[in-house]
Protein backbone atom coordinates (compact mmCIF):
# COMPACT_ATOMS: atom_id res chain seq x y z
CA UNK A 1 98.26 140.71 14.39
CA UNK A 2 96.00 139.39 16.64
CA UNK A 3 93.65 137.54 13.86
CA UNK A 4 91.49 135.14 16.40
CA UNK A 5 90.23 138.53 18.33
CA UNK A 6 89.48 140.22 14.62
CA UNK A 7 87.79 137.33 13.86
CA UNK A 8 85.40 136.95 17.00
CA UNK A 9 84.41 141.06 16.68
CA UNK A 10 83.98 140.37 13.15
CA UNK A 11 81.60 137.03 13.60
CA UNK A 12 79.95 138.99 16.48
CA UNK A 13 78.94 141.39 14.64
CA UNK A 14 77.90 139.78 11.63
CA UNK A 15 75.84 137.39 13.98
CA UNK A 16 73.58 140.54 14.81
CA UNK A 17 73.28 141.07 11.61
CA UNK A 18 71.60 137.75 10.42
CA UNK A 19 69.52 137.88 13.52
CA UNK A 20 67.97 141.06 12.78
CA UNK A 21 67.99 140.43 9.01
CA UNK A 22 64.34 141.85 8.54
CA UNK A 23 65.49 145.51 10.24
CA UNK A 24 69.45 145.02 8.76
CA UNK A 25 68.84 143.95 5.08
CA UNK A 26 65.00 143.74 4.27
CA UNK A 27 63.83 147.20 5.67
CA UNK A 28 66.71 149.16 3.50
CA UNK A 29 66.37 147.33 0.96
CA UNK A 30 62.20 148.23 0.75
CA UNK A 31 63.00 150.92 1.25
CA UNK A 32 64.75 152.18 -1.54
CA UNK A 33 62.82 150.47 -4.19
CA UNK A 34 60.51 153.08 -3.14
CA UNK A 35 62.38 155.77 -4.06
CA UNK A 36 62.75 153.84 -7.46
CA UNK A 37 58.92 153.74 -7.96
CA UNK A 38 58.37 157.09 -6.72
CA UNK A 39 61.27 159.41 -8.40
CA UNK A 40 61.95 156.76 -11.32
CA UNK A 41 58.40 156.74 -12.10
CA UNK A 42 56.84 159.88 -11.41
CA UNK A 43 59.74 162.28 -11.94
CA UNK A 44 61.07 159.97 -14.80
CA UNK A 45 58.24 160.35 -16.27
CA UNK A 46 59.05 164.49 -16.80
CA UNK A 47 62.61 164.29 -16.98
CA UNK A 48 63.61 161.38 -19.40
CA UNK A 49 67.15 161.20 -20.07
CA UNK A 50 69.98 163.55 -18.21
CA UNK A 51 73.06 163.50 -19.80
CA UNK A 52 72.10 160.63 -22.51
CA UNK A 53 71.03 158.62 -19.51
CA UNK A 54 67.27 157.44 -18.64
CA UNK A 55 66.34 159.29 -15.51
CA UNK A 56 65.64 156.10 -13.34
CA UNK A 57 68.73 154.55 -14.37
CA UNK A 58 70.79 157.99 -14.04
CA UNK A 59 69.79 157.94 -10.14
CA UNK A 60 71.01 154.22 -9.32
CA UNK A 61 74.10 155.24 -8.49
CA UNK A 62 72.98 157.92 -5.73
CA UNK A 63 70.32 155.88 -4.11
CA UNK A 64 73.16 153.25 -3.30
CA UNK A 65 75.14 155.76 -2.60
CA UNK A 66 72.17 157.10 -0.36
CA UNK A 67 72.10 153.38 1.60
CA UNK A 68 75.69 152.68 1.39
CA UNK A 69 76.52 155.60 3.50
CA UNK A 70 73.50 155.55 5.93
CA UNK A 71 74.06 152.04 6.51
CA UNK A 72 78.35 152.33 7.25
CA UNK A 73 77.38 154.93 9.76
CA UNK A 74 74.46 153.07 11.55
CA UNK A 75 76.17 150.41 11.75
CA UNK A 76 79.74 151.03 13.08
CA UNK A 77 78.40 153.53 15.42
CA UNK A 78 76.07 151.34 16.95
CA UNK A 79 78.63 148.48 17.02
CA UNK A 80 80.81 150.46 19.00
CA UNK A 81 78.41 152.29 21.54
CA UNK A 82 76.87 149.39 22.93
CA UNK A 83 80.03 147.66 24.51
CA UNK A 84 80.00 151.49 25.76
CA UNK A 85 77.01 151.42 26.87
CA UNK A 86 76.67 147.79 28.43
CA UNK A 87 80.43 148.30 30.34
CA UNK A 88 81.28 145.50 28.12
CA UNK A 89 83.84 147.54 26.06
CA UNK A 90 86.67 147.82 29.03
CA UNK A 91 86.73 143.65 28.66
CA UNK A 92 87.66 144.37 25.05
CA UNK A 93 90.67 147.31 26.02
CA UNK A 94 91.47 145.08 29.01
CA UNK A 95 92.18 141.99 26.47
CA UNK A 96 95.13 141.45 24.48
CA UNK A 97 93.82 143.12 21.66
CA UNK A 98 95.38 146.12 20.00
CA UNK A 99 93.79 149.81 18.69
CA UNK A 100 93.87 148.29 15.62
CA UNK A 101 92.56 144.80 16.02
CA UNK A 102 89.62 146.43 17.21
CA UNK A 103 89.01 149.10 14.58
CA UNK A 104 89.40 146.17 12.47
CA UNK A 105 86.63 143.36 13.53
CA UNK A 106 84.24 146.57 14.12
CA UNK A 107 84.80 148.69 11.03
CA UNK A 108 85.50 145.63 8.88
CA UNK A 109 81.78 144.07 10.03
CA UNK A 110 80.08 147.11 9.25
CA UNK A 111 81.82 147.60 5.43
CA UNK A 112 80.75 144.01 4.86
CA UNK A 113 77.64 144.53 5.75
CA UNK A 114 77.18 148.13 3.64
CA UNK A 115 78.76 146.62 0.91
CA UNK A 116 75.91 143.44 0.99
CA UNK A 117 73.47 145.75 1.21
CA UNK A 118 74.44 147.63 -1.85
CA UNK A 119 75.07 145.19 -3.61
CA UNK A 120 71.50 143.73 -3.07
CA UNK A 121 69.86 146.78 -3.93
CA UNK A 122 72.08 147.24 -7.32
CA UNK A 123 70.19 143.89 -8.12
CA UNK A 124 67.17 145.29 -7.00
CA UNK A 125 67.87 148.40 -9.79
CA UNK A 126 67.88 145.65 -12.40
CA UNK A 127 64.10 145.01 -11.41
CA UNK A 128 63.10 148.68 -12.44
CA UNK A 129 65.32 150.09 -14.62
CA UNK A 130 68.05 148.91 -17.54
CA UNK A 131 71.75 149.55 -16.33
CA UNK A 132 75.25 149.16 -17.60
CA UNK A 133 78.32 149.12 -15.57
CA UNK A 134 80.97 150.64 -17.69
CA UNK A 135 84.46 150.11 -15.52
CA UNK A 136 83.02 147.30 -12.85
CA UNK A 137 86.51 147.35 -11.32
CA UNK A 138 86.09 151.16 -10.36
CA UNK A 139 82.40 151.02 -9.21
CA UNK A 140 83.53 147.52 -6.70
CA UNK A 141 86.69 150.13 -5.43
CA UNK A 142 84.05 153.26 -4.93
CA UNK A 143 81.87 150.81 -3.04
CA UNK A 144 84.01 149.32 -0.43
CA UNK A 145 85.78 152.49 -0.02
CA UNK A 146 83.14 154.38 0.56
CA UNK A 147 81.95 151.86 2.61
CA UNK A 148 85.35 151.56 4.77
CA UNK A 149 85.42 155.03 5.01
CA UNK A 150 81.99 155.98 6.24
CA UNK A 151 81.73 152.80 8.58
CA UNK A 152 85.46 154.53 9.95
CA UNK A 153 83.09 157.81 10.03
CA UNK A 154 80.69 155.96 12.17
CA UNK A 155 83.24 154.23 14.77
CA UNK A 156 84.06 158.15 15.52
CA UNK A 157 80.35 158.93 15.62
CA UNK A 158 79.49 155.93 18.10
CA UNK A 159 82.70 156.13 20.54
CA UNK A 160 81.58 160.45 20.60
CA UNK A 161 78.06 159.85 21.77
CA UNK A 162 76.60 159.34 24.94
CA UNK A 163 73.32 158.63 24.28
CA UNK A 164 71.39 156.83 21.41
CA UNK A 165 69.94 160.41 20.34
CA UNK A 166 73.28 161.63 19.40
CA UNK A 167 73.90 158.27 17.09
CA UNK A 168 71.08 159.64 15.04
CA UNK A 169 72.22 163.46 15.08
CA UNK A 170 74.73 163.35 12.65
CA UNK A 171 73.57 160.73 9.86
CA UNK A 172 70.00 162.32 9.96
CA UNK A 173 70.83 166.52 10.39
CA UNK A 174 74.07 165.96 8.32
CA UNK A 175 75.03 163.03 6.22
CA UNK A 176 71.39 162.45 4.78
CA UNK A 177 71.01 165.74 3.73
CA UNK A 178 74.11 166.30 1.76
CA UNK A 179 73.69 162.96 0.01
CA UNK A 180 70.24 164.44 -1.11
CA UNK A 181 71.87 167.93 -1.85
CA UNK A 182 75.57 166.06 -3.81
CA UNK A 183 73.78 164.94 -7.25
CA UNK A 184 72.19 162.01 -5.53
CA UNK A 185 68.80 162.83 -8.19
CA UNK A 186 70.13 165.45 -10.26
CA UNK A 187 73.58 166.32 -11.84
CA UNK A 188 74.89 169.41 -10.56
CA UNK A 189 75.55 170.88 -13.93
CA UNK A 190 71.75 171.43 -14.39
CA UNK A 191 72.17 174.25 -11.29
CA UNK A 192 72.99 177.78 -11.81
CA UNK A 193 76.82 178.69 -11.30
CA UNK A 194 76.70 180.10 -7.76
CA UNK A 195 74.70 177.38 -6.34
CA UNK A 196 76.94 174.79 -8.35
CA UNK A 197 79.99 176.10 -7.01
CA UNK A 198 78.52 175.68 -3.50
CA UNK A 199 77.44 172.49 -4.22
CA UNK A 200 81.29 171.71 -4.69
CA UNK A 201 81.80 171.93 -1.27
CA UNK A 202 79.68 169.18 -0.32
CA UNK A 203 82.35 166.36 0.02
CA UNK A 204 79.36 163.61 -0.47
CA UNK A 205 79.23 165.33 -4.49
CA UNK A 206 82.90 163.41 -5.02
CA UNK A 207 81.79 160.36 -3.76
CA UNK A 208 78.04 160.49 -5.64
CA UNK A 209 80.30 161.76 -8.82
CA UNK A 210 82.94 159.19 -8.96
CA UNK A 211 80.41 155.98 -8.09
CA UNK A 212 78.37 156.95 -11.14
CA UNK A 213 81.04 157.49 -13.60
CA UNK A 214 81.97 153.98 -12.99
CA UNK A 215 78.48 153.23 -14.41
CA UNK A 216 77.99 155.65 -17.07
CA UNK A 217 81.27 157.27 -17.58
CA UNK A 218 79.95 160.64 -17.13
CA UNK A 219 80.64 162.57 -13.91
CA UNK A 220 79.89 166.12 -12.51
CA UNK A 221 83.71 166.14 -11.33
CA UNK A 222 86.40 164.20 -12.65
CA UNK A 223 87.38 160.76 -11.37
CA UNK A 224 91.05 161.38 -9.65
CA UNK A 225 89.26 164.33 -7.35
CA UNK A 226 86.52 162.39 -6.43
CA UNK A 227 88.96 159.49 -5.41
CA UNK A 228 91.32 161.96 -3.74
CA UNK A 229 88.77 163.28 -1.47
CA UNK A 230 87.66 159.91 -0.72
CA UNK A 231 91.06 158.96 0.24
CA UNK A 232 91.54 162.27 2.51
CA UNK A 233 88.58 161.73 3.93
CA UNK A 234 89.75 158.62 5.25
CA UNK A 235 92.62 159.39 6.34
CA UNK A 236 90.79 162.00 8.57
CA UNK A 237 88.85 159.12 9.78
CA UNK A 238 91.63 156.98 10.56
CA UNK A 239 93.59 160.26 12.19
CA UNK A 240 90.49 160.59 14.77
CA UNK A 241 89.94 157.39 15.73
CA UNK A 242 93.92 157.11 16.61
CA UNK A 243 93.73 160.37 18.51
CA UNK A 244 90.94 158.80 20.28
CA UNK A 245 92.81 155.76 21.27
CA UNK A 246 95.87 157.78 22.21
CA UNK A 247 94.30 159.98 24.77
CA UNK A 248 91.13 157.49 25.78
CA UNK A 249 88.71 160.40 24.54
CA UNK A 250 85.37 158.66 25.69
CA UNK A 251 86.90 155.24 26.26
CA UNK A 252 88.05 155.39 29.73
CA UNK A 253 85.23 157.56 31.08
């Protein structure tokens, strides 16, 4: 393993980050304190408790949830698709540097990054709302993988594109609105049965399911589904992007 070259993707990468900290960090961050004032207040203030927990403590979970997977896909995608775009990336495939090496310092940057950012904003929560983390271990597991997994997501999303419209396409026509529509602000035992048995075939309801149980230990699905589908989904992930190195989908062109 080539750990110098994961390194200098990596510290690229997290360079950009700190020098646009203000649109990176600050602006999320803002953000989503907003949608604690607005839903935690104003809808809290009609819905108190679901499931035995406070309203604006009951959506915590899906608001990071919200950022975390926004913010994997933004991030790896654009990582990736500028080397693209600049002509840079054929020094990087020209280098000693492996499939994986590169996956690595890329993905790895962009999960580090997610994973700060939620973290930030779950101190943030603190600031509005009383919480309790019930099994830390399993909400710290949820977060990176989710964070891995979607930043994996976005490596796919940023090596398919060719054009910056296209990086937005599928986070804002797709992933944003089935985190809204998987429990994000609502458990998805309140809904009738036919729409909550559609509503199982969002895969984003797993992951919004299994972070909060970690919290509350209360979940719309139980926790070795929601972790299964996480894992599958990754695996996908991981198959796509090896396809895509295997046959130079995008890459060479």
């Amino acid at each position: 393993m080539n750990w110098p070259a994961i390194r200098a993707i990596y510290g690229f990468e997290m360079a950009r980050t700190w020098r646009t900290l203000l649109q990176s960090i600050v602006a999320p961050v803002i953000s989503t304190s907003l949608y604690f004032v607005v839903f935690g207040a104003a809808i809290g203030g009609r819905i108190t408790t679901i499931e035995g927990v406070p309203y604006g403590a009951f959506i915590v979970p899906g608001l990071i949830m919200l950022t975390l997977l926004t913010q994997s896909i933004a991030n790896a995608s654009f990582g990736i698709y500028f080397p693209r775009f600049s002509g840079t990336i054929y020094e990087i495939l020209s280098a000693p540097v492996s499939a994986v090496e590169i996956v690595a310092g890329y993905v790895g940057a962009a999960a580090t990054k997610s994973v700060l950012l939620g973290l930030i904003i779950l101190a943030t929560s603190w600031l509005f709302v009383p919480l309790r983390i019930e099994h830390p271990l399993f909400m710290v597991l949820f977060l990176v993988l989710t964070a891995v997994t979607f930043s994996l997501f976005g490596f796919v999303i940023g090596l398919w594109a060719d054009g910056f419209e296209k990086l937005q396409l599928v986070p804002l026509l797709i992933v944003t609105p089935l985190t809204f529509l998987g429990g994000s602000f609502y458990a998805i035992d309140m809904l009738p049965p036919v729409w909550r048995a559609v509503s199982l075939l969002n895969p984003v309801v797993y992951l919004i399911s299994g972070f909060r149980w970690s919290f509350y230990g209360r979940a719309d699905v139980s926790l070795p589904l929601s972790l299964g589908m996480a894992l599958v989904f990754l695996a996908a992930c991981l198959a796509a992007i090896a396809w895509i190195f295997r046959t130079g989908y995008r890459l060479k062109s």
